[in-house]
Protein backbone atom coordinates (compact mmCIF):
# COMPACT_ATOMS: atom_id res chain seq x y z
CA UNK A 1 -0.01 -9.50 20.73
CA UNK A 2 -3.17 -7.71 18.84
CA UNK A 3 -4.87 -5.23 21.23
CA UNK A 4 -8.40 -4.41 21.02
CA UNK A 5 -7.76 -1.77 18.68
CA UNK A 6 -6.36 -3.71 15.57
CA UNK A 7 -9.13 -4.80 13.25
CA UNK A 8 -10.81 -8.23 12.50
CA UNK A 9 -12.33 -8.35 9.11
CA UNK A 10 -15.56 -9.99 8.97
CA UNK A 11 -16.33 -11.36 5.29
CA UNK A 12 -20.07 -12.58 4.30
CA UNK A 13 -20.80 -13.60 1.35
CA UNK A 14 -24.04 -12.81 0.36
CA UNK A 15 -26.63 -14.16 -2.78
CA UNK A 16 -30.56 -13.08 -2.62
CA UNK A 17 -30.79 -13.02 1.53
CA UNK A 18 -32.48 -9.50 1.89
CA UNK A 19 -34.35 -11.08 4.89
CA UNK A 20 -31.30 -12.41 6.44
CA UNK A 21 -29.46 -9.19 5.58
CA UNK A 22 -32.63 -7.35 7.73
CA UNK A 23 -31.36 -9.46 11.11
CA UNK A 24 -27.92 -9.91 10.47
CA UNK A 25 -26.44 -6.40 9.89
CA UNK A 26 -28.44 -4.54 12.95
CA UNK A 27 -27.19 -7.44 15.03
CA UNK A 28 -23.71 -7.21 14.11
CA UNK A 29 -23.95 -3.04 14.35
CA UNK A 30 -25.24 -3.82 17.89
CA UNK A 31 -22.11 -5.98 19.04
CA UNK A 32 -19.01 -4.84 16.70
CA UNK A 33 -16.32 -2.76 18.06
CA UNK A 34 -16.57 -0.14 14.78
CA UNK A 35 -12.99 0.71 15.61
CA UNK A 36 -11.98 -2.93 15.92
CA UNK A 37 -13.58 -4.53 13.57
CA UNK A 38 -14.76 -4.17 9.97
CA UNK A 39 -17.57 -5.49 8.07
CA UNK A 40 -17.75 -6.80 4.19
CA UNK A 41 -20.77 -8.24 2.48
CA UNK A 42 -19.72 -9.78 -0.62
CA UNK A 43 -22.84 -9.95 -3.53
CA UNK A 44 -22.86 -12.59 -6.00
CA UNK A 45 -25.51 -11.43 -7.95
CA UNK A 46 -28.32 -10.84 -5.92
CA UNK A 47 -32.06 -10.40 -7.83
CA UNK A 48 -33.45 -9.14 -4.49
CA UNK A 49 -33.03 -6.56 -2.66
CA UNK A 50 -30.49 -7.41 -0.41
CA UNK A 51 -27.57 -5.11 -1.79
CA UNK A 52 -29.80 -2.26 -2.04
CA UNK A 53 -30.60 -2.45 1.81
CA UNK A 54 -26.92 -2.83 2.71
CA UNK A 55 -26.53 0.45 0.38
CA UNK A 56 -28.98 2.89 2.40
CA UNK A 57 -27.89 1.26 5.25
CA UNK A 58 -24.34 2.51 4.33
CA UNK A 59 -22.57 -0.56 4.96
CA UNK A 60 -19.35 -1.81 2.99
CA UNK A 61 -20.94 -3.87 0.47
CA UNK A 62 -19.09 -5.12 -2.71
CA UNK A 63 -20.44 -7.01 -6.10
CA UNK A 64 -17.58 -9.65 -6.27
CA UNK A 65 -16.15 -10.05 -10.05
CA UNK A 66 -16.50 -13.41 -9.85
CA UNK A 67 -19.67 -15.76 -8.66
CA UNK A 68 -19.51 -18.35 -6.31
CA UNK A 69 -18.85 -18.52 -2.49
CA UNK A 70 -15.19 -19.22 -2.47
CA UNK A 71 -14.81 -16.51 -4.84
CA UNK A 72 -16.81 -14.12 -3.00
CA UNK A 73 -15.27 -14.89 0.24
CA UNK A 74 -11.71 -14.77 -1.40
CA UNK A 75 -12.65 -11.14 -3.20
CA UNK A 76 -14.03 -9.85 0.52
CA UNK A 77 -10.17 -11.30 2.18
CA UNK A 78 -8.49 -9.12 -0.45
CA UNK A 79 -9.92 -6.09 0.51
CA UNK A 80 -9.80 -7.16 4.09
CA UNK A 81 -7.57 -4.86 6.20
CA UNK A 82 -7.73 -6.89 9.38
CA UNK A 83 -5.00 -9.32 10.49
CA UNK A 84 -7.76 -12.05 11.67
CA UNK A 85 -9.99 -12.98 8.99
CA UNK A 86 -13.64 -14.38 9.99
CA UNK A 87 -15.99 -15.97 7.62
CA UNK A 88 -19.76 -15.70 8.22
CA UNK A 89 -22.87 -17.09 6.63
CA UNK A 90 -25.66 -14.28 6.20
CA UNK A 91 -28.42 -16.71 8.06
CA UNK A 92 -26.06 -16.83 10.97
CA UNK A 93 -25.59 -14.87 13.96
CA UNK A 94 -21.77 -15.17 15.56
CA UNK A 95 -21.89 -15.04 19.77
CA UNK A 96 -22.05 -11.57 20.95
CA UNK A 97 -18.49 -11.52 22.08
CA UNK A 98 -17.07 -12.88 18.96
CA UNK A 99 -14.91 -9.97 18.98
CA UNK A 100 -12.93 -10.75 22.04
CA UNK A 101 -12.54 -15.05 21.43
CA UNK A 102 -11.10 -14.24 18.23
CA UNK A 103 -8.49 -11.50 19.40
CA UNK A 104 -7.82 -14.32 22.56
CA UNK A 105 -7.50 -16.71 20.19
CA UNK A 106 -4.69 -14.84 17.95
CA UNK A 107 -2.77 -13.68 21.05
CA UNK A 108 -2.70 -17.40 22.43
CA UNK A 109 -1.29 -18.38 18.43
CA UNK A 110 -4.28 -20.39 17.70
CA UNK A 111 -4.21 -20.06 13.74
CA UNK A 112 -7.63 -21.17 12.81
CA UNK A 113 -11.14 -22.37 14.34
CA UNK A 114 -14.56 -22.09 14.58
CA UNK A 115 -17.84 -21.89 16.77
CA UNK A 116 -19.75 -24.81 18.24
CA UNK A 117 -23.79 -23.46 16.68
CA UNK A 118 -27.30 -24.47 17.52
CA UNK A 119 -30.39 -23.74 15.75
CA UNK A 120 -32.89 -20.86 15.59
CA UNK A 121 -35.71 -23.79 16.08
CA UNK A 122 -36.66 -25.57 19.63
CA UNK A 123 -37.01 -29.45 17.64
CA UNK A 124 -35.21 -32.00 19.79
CA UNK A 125 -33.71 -33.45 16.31
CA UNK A 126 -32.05 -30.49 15.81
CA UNK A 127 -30.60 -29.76 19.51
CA UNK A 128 -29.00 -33.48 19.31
CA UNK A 129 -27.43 -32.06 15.62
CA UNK A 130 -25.97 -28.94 17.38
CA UNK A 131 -24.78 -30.43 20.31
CA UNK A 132 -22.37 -32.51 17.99
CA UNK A 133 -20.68 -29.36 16.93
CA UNK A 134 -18.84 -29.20 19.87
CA UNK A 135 -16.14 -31.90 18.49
CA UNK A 136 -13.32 -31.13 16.56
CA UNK A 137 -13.21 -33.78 14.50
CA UNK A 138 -13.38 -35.05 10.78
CA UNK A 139 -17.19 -33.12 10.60
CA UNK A 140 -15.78 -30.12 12.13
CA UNK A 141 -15.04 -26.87 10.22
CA UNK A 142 -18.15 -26.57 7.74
CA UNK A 143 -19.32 -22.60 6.74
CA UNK A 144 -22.37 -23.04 9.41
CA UNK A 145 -20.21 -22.79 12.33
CA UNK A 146 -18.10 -20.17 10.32
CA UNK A 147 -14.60 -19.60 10.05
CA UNK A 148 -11.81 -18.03 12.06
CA UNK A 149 -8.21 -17.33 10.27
CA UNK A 150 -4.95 -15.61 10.43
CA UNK A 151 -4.88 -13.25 6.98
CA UNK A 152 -1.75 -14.65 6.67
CA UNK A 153 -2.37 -17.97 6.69
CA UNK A 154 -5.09 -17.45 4.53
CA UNK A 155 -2.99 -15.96 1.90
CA UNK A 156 -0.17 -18.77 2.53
CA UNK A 157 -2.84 -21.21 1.81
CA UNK A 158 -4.30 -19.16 -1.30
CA UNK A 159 -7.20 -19.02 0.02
CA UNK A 160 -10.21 -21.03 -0.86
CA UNK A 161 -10.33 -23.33 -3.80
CA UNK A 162 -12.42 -21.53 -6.48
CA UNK A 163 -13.29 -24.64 -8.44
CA UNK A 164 -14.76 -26.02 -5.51
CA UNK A 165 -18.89 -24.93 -5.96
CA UNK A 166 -19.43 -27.07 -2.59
CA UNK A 167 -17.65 -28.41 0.40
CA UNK A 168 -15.78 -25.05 -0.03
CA UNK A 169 -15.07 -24.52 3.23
CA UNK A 170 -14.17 -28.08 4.58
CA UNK A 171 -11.57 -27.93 1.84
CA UNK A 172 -9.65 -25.28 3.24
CA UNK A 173 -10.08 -27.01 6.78
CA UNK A 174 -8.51 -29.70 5.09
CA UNK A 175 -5.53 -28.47 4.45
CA UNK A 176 -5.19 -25.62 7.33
CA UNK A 177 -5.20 -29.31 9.85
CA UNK A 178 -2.15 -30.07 7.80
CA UNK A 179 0.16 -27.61 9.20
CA UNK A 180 -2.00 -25.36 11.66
CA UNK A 181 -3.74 -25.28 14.71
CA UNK A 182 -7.36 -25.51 14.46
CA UNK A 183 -10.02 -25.06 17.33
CA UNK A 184 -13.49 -25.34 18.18
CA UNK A 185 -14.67 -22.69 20.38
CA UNK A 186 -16.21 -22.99 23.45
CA UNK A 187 -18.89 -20.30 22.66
CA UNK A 188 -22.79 -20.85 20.42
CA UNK A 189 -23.57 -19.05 17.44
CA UNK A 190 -27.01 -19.49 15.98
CA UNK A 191 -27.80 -20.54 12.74
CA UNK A 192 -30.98 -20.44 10.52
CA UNK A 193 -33.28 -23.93 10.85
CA UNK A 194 -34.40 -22.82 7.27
CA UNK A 195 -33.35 -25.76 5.53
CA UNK A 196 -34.93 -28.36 7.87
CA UNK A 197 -38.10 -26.29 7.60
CA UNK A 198 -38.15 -27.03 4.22
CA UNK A 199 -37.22 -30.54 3.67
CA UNK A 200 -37.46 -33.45 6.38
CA UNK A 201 -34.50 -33.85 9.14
CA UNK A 202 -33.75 -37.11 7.68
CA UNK A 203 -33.55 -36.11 4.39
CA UNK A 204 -31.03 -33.43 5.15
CA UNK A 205 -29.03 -35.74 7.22
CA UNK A 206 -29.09 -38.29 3.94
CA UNK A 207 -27.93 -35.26 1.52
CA UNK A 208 -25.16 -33.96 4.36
CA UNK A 209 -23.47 -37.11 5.04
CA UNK A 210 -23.79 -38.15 0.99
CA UNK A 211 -21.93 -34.47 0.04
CA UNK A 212 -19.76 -35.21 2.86
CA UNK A 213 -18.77 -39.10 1.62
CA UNK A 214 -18.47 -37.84 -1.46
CA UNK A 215 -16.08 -35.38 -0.66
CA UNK A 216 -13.57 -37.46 1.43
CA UNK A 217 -13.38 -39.73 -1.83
CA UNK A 218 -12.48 -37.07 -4.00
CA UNK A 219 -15.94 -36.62 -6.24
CA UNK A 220 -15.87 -33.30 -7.91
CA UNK A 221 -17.83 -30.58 -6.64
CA UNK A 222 -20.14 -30.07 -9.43
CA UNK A 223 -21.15 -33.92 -8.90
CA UNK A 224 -21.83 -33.08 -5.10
CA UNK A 225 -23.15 -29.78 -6.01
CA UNK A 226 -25.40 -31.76 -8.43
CA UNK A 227 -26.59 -34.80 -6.19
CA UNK A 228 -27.18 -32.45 -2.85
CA UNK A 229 -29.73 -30.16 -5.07
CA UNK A 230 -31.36 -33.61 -7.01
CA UNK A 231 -32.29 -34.23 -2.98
CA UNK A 232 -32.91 -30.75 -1.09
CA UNK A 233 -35.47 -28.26 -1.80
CA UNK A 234 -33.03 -25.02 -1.35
C-alpha cells in the first residue's frame, strides 16, 4: 500500500511553451498535495521565456543534457523521487484529483495507464475525437492523454526509447502491454485544441493515422517525424 503521504513525481517536458507554462503550473499548485507529490519541468532548450517564469516562480525546473522528449522525460524520471511516475504534456491539464486515481491505482497493482481527454474547444469534430479516448485499445496510450507508471517498471523497461523523435510514447505502451497491466481511466483531462486551430480536422486526422501506420510497420521515427511536419503547420 502507498498512503497519501508517499510522493508521485510528475515529469513535463517542456520546449518554448511560456504560455502553456502561465496555465499549467498555477493549476497544478492549485490541486497538488505539495507533500505528496512533486513537480519537474524538464527544458529542452527553450528560446522563450518559459524557463525563466518557472525560475521566479520557484518551481523545480531542469535543462535536460540531452534534447528530445524521451530524453527529457527520461532525465526528469531520474531525478524523480516518487514511486509512481506520471508523464504530462505542458498544453494539458490532468483531472483535479489526479492525485488520488493514481495512488488507487498503485494500491489496486495496476502498473500503468492513462486518462480518457477532451478538448479545450466546443467543435463537435473534436468531442466525437475525445470521446474515443475512452477505449483501451491499439490507439490508446499516446502523450495527450499522458502517462501513469510504476518507477520501477519504468526503470525495468529502461525507460523511453531515445532514438525514437516521435511515437515516443506509444513505444513504451508497446512494450509495458507485453508484460503489464495497462488502464484507461475513468476520469477527463483537458488538452490544448491548438493544433486543430491551426491546420484543418481532417488534415490532422490524415497526419495522425499516417504517423500512426507508419509506426505499427516499423518506419523509423525520423521518417514519421519527417512526413507528420511535411503535413502539419506546428
Amino acid at each position: 500500500m502507498i498512503s497519501s503521504h508517499k510522493t508521485i513525481s510528475v515529469i513535463i517536458p517542456i520546449l518554448n511553451e511560456e504560455q502553456n507554462l502561465k496555465k499549467l503550473f498555477p493549476y497544478l499548485s492549485s490541486v497538488i498535495d505539495e507533500q505528496n507529490t512533486e513537480l519537474i519541468f524538464v527544458d529542452g532548450g527553450s528560446r522563450d521565456g518559459g524557463m525563466g517564469y518557472l525560475e521566479n516562480e520557484k518551481a523545480n525546473v531542469v535543462l535536460s543534457p540531452k534534447k528530445g522528449r524521451a530524453a527529457q522525460m527520461n532525465f526528469g524520471a531520474k531525478l524523480a523521487k516518487g514511486k509512481i511516475l506520471y508523464f504530462l504534456h505542458a498544453d494539458t491539464l490532468p483531472h483535479a484529483s489526479f492525485e488520488s486515481v493514481l495512488i488507487q491505482a498503485f494500491n489496486q497493482g495496476i502498473e500503468s495507464g492513462c486518462f480518457r481527454y477532451r478538448f479545450d474547444s466546443d467543435s463537435l469534430l473534436l468531442r466525437i475525437n475525445s470521446w474515443f479516448t475512452r477505449f483501451n485499445g491499439l490507439f490508446a496510450g499516446g502523450g495527450d492523454q499522458s502517462l501513469y507508471i510504476l518507477k520501477k517498471v519504468f526503470e525495468e523497461l529502461n525507460g523511453f526509447d531515445e532514438r525514437q523523435c516521435i511515437m515516443e510514447d506509444f513505444e513504451l505502451v508497446r512494450r509495458i502491454r507485453k508484460n503489464y497491466l495497462f488502464v484507461v481511466f475513468k476520469e477527463e483531462i483537458r488538452v490544448s485544441a491548438r493544433k486543430y486551430s491551426r491546420n484543418s480536422w481532417l488534415k490532422v486526422q490524415f497526419a495522425n493515422l499516417l504517423a500512426f501506420v507508419y509506426f505499427r510497420f516499423n518506419v523509423d521515427s525520423k521518417t514519421i517525424k519527417s512526413k507528420y511536419r511535411s503535413i502539419l503547420d506546428l
